[in-house]
N, C-alpha and C. Protein backbone atom coordinates (compact mmCIF):
# COMPACT_ATOMS: atom_id res chain seq x y z
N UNK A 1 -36.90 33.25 -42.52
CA UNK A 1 -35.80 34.11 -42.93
C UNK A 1 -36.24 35.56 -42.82
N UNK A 2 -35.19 36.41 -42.77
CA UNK A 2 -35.32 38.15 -42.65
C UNK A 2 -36.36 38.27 -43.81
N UNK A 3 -36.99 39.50 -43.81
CA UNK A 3 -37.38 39.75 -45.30
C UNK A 3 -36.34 40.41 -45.99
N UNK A 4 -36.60 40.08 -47.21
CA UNK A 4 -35.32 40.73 -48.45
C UNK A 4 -33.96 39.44 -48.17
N UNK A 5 -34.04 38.83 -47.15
CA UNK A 5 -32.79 37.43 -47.62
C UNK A 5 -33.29 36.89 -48.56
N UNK A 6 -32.69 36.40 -49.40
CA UNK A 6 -32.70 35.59 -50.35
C UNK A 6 -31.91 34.39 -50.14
N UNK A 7 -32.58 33.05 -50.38
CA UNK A 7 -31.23 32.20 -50.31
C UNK A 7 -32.56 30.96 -50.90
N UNK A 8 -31.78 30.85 -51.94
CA UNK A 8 -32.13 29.14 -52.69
C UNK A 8 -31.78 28.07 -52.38
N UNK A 9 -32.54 27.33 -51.77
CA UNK A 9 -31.85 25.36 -51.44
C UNK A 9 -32.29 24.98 -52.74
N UNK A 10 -31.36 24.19 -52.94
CA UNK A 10 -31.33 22.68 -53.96
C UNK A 10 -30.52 21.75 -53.79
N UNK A 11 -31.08 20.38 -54.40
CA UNK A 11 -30.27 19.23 -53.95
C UNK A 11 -29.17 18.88 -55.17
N UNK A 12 -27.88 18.97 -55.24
CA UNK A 12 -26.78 18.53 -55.95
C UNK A 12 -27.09 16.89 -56.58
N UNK A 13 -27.37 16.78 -57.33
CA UNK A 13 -27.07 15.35 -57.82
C UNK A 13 -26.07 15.22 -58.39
N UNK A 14 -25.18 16.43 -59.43
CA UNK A 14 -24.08 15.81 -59.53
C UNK A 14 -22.62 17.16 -59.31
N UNK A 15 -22.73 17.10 -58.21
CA UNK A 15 -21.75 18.52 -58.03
C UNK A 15 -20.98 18.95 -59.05
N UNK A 16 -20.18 20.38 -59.56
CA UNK A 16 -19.83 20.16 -60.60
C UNK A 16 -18.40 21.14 -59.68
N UNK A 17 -17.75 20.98 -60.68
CA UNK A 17 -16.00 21.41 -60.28
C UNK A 17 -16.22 23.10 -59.44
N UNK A 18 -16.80 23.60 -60.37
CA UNK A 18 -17.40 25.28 -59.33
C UNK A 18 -18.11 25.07 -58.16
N UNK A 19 -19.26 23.86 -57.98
CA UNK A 19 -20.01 23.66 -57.08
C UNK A 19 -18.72 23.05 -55.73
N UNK A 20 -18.28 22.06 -56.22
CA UNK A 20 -17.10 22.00 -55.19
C UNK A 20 -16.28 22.70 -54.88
N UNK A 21 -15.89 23.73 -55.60
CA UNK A 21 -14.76 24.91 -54.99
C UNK A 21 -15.70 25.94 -54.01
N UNK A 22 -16.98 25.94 -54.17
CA UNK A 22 -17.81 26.63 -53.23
C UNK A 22 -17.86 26.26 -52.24
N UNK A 23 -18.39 24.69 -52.20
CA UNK A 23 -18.55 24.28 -51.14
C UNK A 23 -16.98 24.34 -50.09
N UNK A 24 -16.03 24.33 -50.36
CA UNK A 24 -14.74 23.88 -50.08
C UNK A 24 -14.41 25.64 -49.47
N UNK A 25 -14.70 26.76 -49.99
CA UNK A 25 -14.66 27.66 -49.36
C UNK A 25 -15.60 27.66 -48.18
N UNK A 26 -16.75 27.37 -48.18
CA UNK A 26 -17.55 27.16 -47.26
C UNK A 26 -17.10 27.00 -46.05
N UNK A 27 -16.65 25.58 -46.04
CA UNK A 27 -16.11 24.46 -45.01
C UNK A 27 -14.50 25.39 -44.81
N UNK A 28 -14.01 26.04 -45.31
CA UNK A 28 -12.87 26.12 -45.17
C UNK A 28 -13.09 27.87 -44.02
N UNK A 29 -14.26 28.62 -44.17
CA UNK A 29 -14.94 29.30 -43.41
C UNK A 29 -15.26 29.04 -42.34
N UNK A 30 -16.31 28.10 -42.42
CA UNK A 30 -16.69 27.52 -40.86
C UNK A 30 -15.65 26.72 -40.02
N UNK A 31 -14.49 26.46 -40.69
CA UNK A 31 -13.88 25.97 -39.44
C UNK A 31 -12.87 26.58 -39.19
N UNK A 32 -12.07 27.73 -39.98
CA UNK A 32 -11.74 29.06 -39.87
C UNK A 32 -12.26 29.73 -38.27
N UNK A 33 -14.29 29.85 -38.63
CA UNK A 33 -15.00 30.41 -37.08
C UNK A 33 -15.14 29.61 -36.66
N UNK A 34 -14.60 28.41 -36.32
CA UNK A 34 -14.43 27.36 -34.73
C UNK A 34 -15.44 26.35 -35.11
N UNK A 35 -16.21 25.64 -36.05
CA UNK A 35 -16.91 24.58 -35.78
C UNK A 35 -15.79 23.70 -36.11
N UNK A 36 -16.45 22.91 -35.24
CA UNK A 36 -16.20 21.62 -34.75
C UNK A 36 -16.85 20.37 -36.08
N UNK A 37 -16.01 20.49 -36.69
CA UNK A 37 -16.87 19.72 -37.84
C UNK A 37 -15.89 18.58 -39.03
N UNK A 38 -14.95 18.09 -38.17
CA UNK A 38 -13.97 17.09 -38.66
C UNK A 38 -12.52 17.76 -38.80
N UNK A 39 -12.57 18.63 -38.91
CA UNK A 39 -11.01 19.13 -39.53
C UNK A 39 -10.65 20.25 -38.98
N UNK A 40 -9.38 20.41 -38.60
CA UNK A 40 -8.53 21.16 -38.02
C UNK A 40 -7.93 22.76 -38.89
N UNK A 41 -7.66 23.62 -38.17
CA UNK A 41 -7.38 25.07 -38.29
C UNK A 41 -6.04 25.19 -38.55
N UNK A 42 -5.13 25.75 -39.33
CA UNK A 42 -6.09 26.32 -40.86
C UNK A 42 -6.19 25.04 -41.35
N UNK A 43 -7.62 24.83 -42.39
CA UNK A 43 -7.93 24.22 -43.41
C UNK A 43 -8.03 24.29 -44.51
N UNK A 44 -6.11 24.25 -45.57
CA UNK A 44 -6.45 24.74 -46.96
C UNK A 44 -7.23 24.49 -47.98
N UNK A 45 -7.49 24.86 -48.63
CA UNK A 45 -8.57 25.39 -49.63
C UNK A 45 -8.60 23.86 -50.49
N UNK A 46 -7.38 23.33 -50.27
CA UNK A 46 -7.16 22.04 -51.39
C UNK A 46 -7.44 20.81 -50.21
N UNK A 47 -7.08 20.61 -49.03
CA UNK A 47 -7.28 20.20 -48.19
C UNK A 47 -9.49 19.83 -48.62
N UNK A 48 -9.84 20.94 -48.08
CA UNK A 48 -11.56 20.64 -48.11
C UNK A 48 -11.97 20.46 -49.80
N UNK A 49 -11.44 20.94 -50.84
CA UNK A 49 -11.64 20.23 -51.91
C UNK A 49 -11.46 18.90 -52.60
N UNK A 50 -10.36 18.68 -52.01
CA UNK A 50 -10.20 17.14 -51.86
C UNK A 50 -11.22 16.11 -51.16
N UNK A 51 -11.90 17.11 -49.92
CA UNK A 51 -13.51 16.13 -49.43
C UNK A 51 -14.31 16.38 -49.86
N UNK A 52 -14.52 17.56 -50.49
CA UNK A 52 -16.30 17.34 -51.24
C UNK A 52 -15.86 16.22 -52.56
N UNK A 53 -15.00 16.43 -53.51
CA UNK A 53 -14.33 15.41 -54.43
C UNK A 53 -15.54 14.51 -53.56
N UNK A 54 -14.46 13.77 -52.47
CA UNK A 54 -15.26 12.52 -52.31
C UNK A 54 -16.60 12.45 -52.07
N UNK A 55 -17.36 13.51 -51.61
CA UNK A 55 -18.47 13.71 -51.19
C UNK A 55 -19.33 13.32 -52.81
N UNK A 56 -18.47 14.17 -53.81
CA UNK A 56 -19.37 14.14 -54.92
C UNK A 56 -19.70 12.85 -55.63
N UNK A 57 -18.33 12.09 -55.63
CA UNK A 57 -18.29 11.12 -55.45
C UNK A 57 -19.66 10.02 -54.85
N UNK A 58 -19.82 10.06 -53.15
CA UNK A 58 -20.76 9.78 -53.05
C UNK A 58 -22.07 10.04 -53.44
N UNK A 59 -22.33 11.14 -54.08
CA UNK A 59 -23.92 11.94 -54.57
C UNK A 59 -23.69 11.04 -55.65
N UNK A 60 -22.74 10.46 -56.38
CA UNK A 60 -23.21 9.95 -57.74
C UNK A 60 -22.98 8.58 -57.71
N UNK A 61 -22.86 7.84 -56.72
CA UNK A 61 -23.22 6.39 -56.34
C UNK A 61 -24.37 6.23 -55.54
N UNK A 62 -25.37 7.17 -54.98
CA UNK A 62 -26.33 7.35 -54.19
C UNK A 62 -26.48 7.07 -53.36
N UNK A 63 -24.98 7.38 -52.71
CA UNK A 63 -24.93 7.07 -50.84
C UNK A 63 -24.93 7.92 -50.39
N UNK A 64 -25.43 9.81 -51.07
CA UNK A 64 -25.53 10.90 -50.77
C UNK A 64 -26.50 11.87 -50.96
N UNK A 65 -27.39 12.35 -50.09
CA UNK A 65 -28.12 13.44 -51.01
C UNK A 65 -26.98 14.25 -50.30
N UNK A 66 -26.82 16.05 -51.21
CA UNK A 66 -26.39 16.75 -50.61
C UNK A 66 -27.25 17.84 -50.76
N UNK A 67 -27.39 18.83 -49.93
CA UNK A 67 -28.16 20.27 -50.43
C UNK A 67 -27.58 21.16 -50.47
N UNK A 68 -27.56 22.30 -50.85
CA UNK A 68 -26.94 23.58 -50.63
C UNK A 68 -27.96 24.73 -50.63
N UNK A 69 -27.26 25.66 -49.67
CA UNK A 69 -28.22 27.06 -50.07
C UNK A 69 -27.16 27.97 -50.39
N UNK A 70 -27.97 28.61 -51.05
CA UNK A 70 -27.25 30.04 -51.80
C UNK A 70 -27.94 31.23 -51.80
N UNK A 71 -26.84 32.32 -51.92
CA UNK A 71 -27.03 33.85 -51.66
C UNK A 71 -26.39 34.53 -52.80
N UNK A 72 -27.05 35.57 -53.07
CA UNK A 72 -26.12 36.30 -54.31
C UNK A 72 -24.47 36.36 -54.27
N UNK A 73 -23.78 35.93 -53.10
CA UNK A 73 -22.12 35.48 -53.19
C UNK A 73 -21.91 34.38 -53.41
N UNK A 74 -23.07 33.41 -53.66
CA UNK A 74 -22.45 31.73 -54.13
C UNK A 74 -23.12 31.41 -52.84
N UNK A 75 -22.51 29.64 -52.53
CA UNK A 75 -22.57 29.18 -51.72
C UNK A 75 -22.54 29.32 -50.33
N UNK A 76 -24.09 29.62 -49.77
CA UNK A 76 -23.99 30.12 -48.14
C UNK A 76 -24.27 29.02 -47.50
N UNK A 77 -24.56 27.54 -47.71
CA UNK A 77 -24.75 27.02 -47.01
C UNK A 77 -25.00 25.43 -47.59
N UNK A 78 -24.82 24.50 -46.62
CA UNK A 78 -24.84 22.91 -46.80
C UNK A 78 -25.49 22.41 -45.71
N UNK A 79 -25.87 20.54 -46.12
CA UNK A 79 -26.19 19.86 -45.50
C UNK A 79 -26.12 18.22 -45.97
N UNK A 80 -26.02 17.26 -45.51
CA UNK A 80 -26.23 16.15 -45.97
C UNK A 80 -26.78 14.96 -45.45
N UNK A 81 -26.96 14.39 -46.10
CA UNK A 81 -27.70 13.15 -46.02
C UNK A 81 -27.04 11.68 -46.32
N UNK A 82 -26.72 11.29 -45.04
CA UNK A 82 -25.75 9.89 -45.32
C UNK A 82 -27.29 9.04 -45.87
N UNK A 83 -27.20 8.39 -46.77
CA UNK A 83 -28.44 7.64 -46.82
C UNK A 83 -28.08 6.05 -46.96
N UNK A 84 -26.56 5.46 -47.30
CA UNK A 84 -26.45 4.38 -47.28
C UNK A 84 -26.02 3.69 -46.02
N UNK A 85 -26.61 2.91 -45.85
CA UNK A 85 -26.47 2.75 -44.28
C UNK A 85 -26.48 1.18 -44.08
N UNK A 86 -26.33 0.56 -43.30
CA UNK A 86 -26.50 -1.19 -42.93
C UNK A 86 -28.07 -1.68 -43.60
N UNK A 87 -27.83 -3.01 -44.02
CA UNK A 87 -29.14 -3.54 -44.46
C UNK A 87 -30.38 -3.61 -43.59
N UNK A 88 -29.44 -3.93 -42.34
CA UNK A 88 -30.68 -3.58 -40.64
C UNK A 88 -31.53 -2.76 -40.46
N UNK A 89 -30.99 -1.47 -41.16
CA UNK A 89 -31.43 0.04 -41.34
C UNK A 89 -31.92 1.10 -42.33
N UNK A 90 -32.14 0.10 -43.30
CA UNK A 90 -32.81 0.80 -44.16
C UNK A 90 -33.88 1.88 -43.93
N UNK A 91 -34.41 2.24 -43.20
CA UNK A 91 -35.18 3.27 -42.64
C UNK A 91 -34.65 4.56 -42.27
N UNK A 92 -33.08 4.53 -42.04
CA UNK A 92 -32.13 5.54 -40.94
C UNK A 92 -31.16 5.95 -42.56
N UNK A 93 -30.92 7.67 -41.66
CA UNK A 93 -30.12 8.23 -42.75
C UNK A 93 -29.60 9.16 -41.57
N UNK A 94 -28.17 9.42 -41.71
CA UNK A 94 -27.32 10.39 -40.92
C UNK A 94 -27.51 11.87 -41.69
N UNK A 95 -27.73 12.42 -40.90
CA UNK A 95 -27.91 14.05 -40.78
C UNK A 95 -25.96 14.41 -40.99
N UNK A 96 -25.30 15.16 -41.98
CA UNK A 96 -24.00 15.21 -41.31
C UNK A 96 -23.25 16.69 -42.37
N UNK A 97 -22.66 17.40 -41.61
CA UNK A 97 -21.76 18.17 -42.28
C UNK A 97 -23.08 19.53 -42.18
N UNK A 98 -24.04 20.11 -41.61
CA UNK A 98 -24.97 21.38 -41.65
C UNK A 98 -23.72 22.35 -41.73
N UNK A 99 -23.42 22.73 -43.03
CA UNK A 99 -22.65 24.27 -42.84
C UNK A 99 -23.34 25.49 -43.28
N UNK A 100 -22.95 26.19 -42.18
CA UNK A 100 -23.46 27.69 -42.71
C UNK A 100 -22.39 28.67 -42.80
N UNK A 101 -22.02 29.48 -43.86
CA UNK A 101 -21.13 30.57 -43.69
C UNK A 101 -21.03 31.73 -42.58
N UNK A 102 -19.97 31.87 -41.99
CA UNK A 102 -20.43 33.25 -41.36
C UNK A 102 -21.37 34.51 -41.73
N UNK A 103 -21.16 34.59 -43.48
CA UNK A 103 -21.81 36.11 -43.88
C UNK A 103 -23.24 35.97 -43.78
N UNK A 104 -24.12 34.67 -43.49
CA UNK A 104 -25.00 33.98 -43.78
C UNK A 104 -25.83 33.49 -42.23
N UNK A 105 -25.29 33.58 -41.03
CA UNK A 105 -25.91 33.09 -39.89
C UNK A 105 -26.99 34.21 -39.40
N UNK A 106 -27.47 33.43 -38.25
CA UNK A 106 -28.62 34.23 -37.77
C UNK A 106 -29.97 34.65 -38.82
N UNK A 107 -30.13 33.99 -39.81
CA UNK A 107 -30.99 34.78 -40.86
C UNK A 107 -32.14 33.45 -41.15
N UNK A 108 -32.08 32.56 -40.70
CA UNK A 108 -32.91 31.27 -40.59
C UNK A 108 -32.21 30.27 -41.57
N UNK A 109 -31.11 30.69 -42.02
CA UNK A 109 -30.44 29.50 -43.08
C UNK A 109 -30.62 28.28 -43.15
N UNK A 110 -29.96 28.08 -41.69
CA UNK A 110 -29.82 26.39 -40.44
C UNK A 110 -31.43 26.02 -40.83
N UNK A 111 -32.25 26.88 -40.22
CA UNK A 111 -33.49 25.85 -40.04
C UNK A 111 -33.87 25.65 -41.20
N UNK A 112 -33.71 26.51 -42.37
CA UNK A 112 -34.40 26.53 -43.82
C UNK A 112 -33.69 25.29 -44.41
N UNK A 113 -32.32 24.70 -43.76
CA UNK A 113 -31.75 23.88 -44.89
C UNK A 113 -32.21 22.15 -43.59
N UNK A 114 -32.14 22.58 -42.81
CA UNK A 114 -32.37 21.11 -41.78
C UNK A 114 -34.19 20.98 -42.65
N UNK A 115 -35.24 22.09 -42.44
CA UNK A 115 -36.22 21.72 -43.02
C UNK A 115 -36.36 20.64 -44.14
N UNK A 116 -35.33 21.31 -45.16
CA UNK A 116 -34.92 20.63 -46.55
C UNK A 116 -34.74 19.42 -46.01
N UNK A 117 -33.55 19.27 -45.27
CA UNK A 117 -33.09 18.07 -45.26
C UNK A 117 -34.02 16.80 -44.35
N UNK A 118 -34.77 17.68 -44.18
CA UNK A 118 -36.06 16.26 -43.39
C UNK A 118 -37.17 16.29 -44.50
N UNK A 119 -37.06 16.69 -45.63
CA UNK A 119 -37.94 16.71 -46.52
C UNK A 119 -37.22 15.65 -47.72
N UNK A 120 -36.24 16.19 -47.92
CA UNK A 120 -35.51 15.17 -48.57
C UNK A 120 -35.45 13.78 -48.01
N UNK A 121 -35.05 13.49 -46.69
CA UNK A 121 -34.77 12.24 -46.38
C UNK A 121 -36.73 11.29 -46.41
N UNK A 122 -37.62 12.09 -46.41
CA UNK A 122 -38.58 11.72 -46.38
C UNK A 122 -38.99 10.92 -47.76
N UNK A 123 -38.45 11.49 -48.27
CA UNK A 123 -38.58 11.79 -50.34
C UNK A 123 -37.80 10.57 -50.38
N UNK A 124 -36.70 9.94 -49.67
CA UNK A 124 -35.98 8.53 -49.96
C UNK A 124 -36.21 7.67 -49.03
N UNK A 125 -37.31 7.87 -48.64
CA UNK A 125 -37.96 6.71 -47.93
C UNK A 125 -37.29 6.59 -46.26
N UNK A 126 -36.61 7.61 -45.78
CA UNK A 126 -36.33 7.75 -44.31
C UNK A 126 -37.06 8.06 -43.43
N UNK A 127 -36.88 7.02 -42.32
CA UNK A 127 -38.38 7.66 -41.13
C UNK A 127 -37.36 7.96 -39.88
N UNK A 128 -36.12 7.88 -40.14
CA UNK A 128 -35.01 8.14 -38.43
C UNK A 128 -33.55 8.84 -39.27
N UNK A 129 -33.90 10.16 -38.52
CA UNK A 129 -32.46 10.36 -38.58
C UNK A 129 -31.65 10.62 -37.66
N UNK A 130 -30.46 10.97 -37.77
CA UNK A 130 -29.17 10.65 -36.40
C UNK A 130 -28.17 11.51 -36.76
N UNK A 131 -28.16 12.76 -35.95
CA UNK A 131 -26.77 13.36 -36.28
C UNK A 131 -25.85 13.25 -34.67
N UNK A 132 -24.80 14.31 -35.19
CA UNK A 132 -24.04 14.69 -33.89
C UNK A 132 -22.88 15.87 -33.91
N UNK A 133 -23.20 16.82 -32.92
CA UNK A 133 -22.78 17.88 -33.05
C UNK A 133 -21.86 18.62 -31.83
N UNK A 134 -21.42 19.75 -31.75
CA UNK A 134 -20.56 19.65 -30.43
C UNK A 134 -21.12 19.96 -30.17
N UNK A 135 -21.19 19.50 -28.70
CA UNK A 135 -22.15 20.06 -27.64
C UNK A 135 -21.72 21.39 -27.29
N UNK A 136 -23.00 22.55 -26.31
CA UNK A 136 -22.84 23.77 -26.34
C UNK A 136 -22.51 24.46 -27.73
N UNK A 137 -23.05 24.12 -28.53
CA UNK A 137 -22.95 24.96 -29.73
C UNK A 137 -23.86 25.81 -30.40
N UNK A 138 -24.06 26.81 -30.89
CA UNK A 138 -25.06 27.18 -31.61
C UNK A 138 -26.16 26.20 -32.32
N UNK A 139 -25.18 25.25 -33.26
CA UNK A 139 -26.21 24.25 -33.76
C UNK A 139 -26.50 23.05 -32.79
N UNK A 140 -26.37 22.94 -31.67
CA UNK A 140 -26.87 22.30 -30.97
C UNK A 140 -28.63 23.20 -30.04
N UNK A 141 -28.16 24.07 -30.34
CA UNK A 141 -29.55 24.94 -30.20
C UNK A 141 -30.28 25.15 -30.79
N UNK A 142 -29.44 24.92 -32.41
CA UNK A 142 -30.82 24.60 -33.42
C UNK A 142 -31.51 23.75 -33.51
N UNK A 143 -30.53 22.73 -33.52
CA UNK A 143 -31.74 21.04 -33.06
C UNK A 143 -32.89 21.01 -32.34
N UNK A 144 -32.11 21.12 -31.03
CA UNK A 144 -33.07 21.75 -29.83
C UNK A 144 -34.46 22.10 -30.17
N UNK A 145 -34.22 23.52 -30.84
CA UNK A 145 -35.34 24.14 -31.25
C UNK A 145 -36.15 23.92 -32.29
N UNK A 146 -35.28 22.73 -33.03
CA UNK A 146 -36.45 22.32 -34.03
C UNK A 146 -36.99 20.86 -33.69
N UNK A 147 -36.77 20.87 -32.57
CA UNK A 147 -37.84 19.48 -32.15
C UNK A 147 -36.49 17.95 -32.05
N UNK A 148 -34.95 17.87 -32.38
CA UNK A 148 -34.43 17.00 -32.41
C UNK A 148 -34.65 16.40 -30.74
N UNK A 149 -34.52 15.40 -30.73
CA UNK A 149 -34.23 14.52 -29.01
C UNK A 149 -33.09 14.07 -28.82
N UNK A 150 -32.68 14.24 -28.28
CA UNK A 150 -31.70 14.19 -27.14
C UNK A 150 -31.20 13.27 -26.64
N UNK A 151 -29.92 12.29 -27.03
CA UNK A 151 -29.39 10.94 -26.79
C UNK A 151 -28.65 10.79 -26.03
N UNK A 152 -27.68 11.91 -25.58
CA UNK A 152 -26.43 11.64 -24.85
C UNK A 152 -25.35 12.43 -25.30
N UNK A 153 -24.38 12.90 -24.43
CA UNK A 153 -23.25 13.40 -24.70
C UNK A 153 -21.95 12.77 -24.56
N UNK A 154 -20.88 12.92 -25.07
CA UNK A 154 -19.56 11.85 -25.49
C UNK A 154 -18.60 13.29 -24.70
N UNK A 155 -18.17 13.08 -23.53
CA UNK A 155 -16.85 13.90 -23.55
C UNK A 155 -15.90 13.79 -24.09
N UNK A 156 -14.98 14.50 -24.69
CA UNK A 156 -13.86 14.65 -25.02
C UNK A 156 -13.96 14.02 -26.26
N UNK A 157 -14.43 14.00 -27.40
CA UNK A 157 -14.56 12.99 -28.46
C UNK A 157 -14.10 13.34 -29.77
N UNK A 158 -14.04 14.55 -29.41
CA UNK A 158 -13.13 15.69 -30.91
C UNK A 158 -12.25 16.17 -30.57
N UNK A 159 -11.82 17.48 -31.58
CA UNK A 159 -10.90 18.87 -30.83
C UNK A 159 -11.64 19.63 -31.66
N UNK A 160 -11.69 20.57 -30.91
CA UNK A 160 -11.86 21.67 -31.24
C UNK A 160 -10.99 22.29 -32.59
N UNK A 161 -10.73 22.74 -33.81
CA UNK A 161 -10.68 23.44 -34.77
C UNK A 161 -9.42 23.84 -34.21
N UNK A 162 -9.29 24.35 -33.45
CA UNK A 162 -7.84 25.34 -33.00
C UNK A 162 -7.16 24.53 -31.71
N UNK A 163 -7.70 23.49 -31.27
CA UNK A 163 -7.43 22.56 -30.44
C UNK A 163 -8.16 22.50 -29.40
N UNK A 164 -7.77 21.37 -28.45
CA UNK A 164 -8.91 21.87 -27.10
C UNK A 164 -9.92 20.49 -27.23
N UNK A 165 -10.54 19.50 -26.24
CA UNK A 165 -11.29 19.15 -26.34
C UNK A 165 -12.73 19.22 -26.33
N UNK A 166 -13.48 18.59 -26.97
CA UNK A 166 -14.55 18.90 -27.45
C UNK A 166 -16.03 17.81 -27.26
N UNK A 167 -16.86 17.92 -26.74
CA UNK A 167 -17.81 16.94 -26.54
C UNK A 167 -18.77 17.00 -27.78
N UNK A 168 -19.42 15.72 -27.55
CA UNK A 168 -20.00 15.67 -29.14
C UNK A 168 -21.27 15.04 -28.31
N UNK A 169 -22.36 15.71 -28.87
CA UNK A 169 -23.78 15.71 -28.61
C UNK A 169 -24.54 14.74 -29.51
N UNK A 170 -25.49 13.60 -29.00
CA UNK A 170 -25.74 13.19 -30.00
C UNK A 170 -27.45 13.31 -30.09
N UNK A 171 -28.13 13.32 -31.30
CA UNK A 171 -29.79 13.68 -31.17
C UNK A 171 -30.58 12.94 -32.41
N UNK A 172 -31.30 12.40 -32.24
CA UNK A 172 -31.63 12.01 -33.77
C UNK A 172 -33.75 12.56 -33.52
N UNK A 173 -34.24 12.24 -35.31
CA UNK A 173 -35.50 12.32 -34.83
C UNK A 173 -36.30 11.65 -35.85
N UNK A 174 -37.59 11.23 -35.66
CA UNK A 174 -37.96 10.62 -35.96
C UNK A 174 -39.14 11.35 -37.03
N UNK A 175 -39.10 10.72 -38.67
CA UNK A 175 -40.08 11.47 -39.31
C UNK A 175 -41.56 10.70 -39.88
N UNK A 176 -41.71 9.58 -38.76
CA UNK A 176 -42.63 8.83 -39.03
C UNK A 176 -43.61 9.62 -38.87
C-alpha cells in the first residue's frame, strides 16, 4: 500500500445491520463503475442489501468467511470465501465477490485483501481455490500478478453491468 493509506482487514463473523449497509454501498459502487460482478445497473441500495442479508446469513452457518477492508469512510473493500462446498471437496473453497470501492483502487487494497483471503482459507483447512472474473479486467490482472493460473475463458457468460456481453475468466490456485 501507498504510505499514509490506511486500511484495516478483518474477518466478519457476524455482520451487523451497519456492517451490511456498508457493504451494500460498496457493491452498489462497483457496479455503478462497470464490474461485472452478478448484478445489473442501477443497483438499488435495497436491492444489494437484501444480498449481503443473505451473505450474513451464510457467515453465521459457516458456509462463509467474509473479509472486509476499511478506510477512515467505512467500508473500502470485500472479499469472500465460499467454504462449503461438495463432500468430494473438502479441500476447495471459492474465491467470490473481491470488491473494491472506487475511492479506494490502485492503492494495493485488491492484493492486501486476496493476501487475507489466502490466509484465511489456509486457517480453514483449504489447499485449492477457484474463482472467476471477467475477463480483460483490471482484476483479472490482479490474479495474474499474484501468481493465480489460468483455466480457461467462457465467452459470452454474463452482461456486462450496463449490458453487453461479457466473458468470464476462470483461475484458481493452489495453497499447498
Amino acid at each position: 500500500m501507498h504510505p499514509g493509506t490506511l486500511h484495516r482487514i478483518r474477518r466478519l463473523n457476524a455482520p451487523t445491520l451497519a456492517e451490511q449497509q456498508g457493504l451494500a454501498e460498496l457493491l452498489v459502487d462497483c457496479v455503478a463503475g462497470g464490474a461485472s460482478v452478478s448484478f445489473m445497473h442501477p443497483l438499488s441500495l435495497e436491492r444489494a442489501a437484501g444480498f449481503w442479508q443473505g451473505v450474513a446469513d451464510g457467515v453465521a452457518r459457516g458456509e462463509r468467511a467474509l473479509l472486509v477492508a476499511e478506510d477512515a469512510a467505512g467500508i473500502a473493500g470485500t472479499v469472500q470465501l465460499v467454504l462449503a462446498q461438495p463432500e468430494n471437496q473438502p479441500h476447495r473453497a471459492d474465491l467470490a465477490k473481491m470488491l473494491v470501492h472506487r475511492r479506494a483502487r490502485r492503492l494495493g487494497l485488491g492484493e492486501a485483501l486476496m493476501r487475507a483471503a489466502e490466509a484465511t482459507a489456509k486457517d480453514c483447512g483449504k489447499t485449492l481455490l477457484v474463482l472467476d472474473t471477467a475477463d480483460g479486467s483490471d482484476a483479472e490482472r490482479l490474479y495474474r500478478r499474484l501468481g493465480w493460473q489460468s483455466c480457461g475463458v467462457i465467452p459470452g457468460y454474463a452482461l456486462w453491468p450496463q449490458g453487453g456481453p461479457c466473458a468470464t475468466h476462470y483461475f484458481y490456485r493452489s495453497l499447498a
